[in-house]
C-alpha atoms as a PDB file:
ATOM      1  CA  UNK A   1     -13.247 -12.653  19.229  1.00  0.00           C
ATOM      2  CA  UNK A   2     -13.579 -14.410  15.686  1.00  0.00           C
ATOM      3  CA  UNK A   3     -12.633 -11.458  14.177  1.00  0.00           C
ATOM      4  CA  UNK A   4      -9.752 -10.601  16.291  1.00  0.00           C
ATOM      5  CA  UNK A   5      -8.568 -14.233  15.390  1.00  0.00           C
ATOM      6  CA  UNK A   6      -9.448 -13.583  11.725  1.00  0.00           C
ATOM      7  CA  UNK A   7      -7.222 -10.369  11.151  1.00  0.00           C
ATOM      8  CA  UNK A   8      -4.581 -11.849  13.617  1.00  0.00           C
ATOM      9  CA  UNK A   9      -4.315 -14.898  11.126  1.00  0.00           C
ATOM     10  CA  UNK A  10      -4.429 -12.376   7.951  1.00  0.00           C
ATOM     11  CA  UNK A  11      -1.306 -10.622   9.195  1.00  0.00           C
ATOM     12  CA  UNK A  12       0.615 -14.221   9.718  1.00  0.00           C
ATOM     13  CA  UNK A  13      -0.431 -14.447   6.042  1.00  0.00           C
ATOM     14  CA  UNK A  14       1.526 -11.624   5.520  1.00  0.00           C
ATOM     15  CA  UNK A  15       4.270 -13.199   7.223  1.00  0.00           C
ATOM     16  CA  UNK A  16       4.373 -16.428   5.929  1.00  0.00           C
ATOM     17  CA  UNK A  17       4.209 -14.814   1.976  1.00  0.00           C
ATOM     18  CA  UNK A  18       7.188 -12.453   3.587  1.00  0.00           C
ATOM     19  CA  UNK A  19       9.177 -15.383   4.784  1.00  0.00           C
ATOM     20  CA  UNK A  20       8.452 -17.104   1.182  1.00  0.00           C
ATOM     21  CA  UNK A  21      11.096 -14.461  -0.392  1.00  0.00           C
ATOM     22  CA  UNK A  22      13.549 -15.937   1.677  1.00  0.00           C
ATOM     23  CA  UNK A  23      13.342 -19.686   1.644  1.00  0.00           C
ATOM     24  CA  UNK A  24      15.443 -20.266  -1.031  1.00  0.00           C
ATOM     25  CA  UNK A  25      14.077 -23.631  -2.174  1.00  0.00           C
ATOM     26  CA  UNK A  26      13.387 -24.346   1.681  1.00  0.00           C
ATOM     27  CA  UNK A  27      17.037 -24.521   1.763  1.00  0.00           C
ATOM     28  CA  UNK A  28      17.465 -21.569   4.346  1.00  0.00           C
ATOM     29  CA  UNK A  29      16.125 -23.010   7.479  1.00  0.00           C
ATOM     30  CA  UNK A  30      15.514 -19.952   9.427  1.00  0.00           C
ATOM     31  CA  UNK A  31      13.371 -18.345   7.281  1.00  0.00           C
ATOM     32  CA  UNK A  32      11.946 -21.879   6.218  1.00  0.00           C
ATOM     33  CA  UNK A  33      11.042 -22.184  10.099  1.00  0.00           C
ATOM     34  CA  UNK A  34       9.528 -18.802  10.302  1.00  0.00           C
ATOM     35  CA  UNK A  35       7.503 -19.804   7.072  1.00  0.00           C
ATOM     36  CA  UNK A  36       6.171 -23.050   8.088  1.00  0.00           C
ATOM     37  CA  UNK A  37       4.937 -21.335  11.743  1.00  0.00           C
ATOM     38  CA  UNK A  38       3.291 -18.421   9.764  1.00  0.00           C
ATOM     39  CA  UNK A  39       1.254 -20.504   7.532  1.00  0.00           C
ATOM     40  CA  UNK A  40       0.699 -23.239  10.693  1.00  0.00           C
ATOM     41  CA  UNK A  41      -0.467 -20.857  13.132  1.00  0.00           C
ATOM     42  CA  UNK A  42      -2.213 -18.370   9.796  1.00  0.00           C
ATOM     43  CA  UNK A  43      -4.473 -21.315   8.572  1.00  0.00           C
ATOM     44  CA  UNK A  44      -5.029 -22.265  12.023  1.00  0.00           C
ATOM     45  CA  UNK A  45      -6.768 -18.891  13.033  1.00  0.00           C
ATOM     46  CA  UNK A  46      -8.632 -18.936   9.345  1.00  0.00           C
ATOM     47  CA  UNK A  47     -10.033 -22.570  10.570  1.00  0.00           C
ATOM     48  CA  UNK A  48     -11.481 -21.486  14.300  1.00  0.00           C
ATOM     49  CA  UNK A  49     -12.350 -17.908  12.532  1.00  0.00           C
ATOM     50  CA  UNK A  50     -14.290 -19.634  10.232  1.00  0.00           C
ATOM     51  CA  UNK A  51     -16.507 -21.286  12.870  1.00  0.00           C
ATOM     52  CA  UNK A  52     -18.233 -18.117  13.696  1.00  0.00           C
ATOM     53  CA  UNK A  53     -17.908 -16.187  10.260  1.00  0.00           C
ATOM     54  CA  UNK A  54     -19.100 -17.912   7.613  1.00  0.00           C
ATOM     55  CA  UNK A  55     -16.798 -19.397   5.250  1.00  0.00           C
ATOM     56  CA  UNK A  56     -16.630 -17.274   2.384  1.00  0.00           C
ATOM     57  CA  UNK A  57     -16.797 -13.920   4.240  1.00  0.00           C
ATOM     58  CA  UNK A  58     -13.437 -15.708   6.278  1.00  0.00           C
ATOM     59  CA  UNK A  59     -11.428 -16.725   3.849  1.00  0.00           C
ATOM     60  CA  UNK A  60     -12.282 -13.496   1.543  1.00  0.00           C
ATOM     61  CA  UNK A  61     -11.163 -11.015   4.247  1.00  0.00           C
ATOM     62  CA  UNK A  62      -8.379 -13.385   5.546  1.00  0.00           C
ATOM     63  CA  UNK A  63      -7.286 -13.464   1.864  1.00  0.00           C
ATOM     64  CA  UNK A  64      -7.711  -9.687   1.651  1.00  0.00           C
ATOM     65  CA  UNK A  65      -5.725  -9.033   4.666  1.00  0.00           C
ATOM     66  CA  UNK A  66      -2.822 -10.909   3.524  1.00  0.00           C
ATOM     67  CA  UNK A  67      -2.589  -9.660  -0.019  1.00  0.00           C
ATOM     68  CA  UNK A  68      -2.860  -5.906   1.369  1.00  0.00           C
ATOM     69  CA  UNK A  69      -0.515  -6.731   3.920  1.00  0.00           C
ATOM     70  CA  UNK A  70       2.241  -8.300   1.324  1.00  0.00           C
ATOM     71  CA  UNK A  71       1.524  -5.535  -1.111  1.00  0.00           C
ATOM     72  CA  UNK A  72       2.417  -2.794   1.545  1.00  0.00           C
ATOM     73  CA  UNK A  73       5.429  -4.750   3.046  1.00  0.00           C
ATOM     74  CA  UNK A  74       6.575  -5.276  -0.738  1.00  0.00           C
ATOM     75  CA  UNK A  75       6.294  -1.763  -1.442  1.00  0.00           C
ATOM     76  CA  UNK A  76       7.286  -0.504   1.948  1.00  0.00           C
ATOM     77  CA  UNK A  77      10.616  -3.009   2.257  1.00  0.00           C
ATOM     78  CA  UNK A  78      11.300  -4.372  -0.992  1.00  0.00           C
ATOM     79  CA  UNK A  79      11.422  -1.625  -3.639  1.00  0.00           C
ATOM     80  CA  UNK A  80       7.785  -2.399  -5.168  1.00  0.00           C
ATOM     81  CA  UNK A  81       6.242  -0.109  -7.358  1.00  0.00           C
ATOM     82  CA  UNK A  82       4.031   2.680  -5.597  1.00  0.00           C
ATOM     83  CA  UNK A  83       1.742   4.064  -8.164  1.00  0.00           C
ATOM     84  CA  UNK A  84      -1.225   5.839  -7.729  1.00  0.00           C
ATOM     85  CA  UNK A  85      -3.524   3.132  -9.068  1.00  0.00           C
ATOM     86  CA  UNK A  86      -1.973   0.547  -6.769  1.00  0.00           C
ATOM     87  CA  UNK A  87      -2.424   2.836  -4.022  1.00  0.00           C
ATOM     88  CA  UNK A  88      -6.139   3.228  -5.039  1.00  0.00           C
ATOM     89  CA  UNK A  89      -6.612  -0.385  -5.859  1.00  0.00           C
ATOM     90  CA  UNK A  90      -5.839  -1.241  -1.976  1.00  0.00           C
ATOM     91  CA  UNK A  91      -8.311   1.100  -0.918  1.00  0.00           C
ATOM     92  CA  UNK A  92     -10.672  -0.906  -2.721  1.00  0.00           C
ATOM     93  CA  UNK A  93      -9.590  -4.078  -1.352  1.00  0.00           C
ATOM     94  CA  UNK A  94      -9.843  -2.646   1.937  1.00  0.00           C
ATOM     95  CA  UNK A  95     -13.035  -1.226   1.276  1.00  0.00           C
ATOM     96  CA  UNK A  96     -14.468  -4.570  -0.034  1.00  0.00           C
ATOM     97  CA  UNK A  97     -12.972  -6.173   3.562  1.00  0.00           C
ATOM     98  CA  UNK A  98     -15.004  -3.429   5.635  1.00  0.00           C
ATOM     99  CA  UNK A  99     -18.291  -4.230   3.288  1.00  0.00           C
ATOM    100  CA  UNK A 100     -17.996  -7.952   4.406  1.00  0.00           C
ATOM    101  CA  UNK A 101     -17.383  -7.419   7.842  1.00  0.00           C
ATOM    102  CA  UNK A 102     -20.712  -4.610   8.053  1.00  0.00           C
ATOM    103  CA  UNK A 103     -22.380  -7.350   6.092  1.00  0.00           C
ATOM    104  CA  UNK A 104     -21.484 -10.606   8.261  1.00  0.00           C
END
């Protein structure tokens, strides 16, 4: 179940850096709101991940889930570059996540 938890709160990452495109100085509320409940409920999930997996393995795959995630959503939504070594550099990332999690 810590895991579940732990992925669910790497993809609210992904949100709440999402969100952080729109905020406008925390000036537009809506996506301000959405921001503030992605990081609230994200950090949340790291915290009662984190009292199963150890601490570093958490916050290294929750980190690693969220910069994936943002990387694909900026590339897939927002007109990011989609090179080869980008593409190759996620697989490593994702890699390194599956490594920890075998490991843990």
């Amino acid at each position: 179940m810590a895991w579940f938890l732990l992925i669910l709160g790497g993809l609210f990452e992904v949100g709440f850096t999402t969100c952080l495109r729109f905020v406008e100085g925390f000036r537009n509320l809506p996506w301000t709101a959405g921001f503030l409940a992605s990081v609230t409920l994200s950090m949340g999930l790291l915290e009662v991940a984190a009292r199963s997996i150890p601490m570093g393995t958490a916050y290294a795959v929750w980190g690693g889930i969220g910069a994936v995630g943002t990387v694909i959503v900026g590339m897939a939504f927002f007109n990011e570059p989609t090179t080869t070594v980008r593409l190759l550099l996620i697989l490593v990332i994702v890699g390194a996540i599956a490594g920890l999690r075998m490991t843990a």
